[in-house]
Each structure stands twice: as C-alpha cells, then as structure tokens.
Protein backbone atom coordinates (compact mmCIF):
# COMPACT_ATOMS: atom_id res chain seq x y z
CA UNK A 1 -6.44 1.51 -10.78
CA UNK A 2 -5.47 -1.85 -11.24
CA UNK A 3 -3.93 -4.63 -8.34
CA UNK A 4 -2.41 -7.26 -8.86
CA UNK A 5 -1.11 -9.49 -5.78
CA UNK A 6 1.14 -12.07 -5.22
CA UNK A 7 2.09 -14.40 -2.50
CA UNK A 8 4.80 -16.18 -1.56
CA UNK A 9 6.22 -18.03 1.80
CA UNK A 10 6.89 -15.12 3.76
CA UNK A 11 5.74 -11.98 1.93
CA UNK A 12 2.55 -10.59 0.41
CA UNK A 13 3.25 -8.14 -2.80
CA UNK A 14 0.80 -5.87 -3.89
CA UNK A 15 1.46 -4.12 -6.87
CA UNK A 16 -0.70 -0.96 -7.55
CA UNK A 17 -0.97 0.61 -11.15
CA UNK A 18 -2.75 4.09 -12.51
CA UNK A 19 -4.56 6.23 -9.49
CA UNK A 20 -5.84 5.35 -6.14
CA UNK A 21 -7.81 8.22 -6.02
CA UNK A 22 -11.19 8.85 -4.25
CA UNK A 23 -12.92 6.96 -7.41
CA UNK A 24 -10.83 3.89 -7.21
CA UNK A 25 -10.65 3.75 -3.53
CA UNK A 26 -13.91 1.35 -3.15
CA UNK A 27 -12.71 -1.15 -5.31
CA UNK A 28 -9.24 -1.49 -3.96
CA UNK A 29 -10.76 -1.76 -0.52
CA UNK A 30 -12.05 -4.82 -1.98
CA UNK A 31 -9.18 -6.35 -3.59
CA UNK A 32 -6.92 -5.32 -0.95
CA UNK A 33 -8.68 -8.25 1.07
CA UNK A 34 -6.23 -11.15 0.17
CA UNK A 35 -3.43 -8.36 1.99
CA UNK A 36 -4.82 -7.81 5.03
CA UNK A 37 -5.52 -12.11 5.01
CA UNK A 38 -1.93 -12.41 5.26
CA UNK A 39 -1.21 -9.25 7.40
CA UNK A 40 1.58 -11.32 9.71
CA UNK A 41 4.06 -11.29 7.07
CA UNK A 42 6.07 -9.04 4.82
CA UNK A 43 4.04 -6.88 2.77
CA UNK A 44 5.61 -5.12 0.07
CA UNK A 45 3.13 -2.43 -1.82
CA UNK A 46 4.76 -2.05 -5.02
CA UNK A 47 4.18 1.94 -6.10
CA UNK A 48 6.01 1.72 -8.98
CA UNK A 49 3.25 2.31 -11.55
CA UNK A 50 1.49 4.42 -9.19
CA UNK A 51 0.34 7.85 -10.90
CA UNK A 52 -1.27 9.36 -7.74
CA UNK A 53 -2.69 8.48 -4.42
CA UNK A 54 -5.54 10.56 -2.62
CA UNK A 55 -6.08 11.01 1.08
CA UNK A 56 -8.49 7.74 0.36
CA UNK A 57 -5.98 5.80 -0.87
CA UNK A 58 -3.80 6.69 2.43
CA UNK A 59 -6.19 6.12 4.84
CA UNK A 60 -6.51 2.63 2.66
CA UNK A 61 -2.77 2.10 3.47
CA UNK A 62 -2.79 3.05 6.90
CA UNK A 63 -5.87 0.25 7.82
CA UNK A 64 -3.04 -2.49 6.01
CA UNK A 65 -0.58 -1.38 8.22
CA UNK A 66 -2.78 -1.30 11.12
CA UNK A 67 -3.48 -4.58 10.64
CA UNK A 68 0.08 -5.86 9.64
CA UNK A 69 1.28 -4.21 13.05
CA UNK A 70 -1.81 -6.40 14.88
CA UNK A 71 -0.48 -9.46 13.67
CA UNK A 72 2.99 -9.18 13.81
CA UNK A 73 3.89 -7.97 9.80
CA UNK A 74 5.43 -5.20 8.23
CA UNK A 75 4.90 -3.12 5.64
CA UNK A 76 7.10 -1.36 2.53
CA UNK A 77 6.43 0.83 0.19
CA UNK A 78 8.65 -0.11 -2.96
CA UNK A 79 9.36 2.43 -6.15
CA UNK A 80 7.04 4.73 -5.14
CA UNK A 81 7.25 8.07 -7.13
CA UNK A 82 8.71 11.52 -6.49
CA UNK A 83 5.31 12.72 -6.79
CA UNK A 84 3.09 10.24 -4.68
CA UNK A 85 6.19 10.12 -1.88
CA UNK A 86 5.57 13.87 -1.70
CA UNK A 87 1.85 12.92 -0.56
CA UNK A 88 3.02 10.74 2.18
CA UNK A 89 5.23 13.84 3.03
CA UNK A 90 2.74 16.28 2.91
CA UNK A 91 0.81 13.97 5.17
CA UNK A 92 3.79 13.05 7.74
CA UNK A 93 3.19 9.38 6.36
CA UNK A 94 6.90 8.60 5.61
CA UNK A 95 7.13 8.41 9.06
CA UNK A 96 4.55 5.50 9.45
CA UNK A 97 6.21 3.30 6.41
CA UNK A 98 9.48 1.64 5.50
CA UNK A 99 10.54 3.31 1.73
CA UNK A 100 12.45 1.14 -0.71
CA UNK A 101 13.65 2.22 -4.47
C-alpha cells in the first residue's frame, strides 16, 4: 500500500495504491496524519489504484471523516473500484461518503 498526498488551497488529496488491508493498515494510520492536519477542507481519497480495502482500512476512513465532519471538511471518495465500492456496500458505508468516478 502506497500514499501519496497532496495539498493545495482548499483541498487535501490522498491517493491510495495496492491494498489497505489489515497488514497495511498500521502504516497508513501513520501517513494518513498530514489528512486529518487539514481535516477542515476538501478531502478527496483517490481509490483509483485501490486493489482492496479491509474492515481496517474502513474503520481508517471513517476516523478521517470523523474528523473532517469536527472541523468543518468533507470527504470524497474518487475512482474507487467496482470491487472495493462493493465493500463500502456490504458495510452500509456508501451512505457515510460522497462517491465520484
């Protein structure tokens, strides 16, 4: 699992490659950090190289959009497979998340 970030004026981009799996999970808590700095604006987690995402990885998304909604940011999920959407699915996630192609 590999992320890369990116920050501009008003929005934070986080783009996620390979699996955020249980594994991974650890280390992207970590690099995540610069994210949840700039929680109050847009943040766009970019799925589009995304292979698979655990229930680790969710909760991991759920505590940046915790924090985004605590300070007044947002948060999309951008190009996100068929295959990891159908987690957040599964999960009744889609309903917590704004979904862009």
């Amino acid at each position: 699992m590999k992320l890369t970030i990116q920050n501009a004026a008003d929005t934070v981009t986080g783009f996620i490659e390979g699996r955020l799996d249980t594994a991974a999970a650890t280390q992207f808590a970590q690099d995540m950090q610069p994210i949840l700095e700039n929680a109050s604006k847009n943040i766009v987690l970019d799925c589009s190289k995304m292979e698979f995402i655990s229930s680790s990885g969710l909760r991991l998304f759920l505590s940046i959009r915790k924090q985004a909604l605590a300070d007044g940011g947002n948060v999309t999920i951008k190009g996100a497979s068929q295959d990891v959407k159908q987690v957040f699915t599964i999960t009744g996630f889609t309903a917590l998340f704004k979904f862009t192609d």
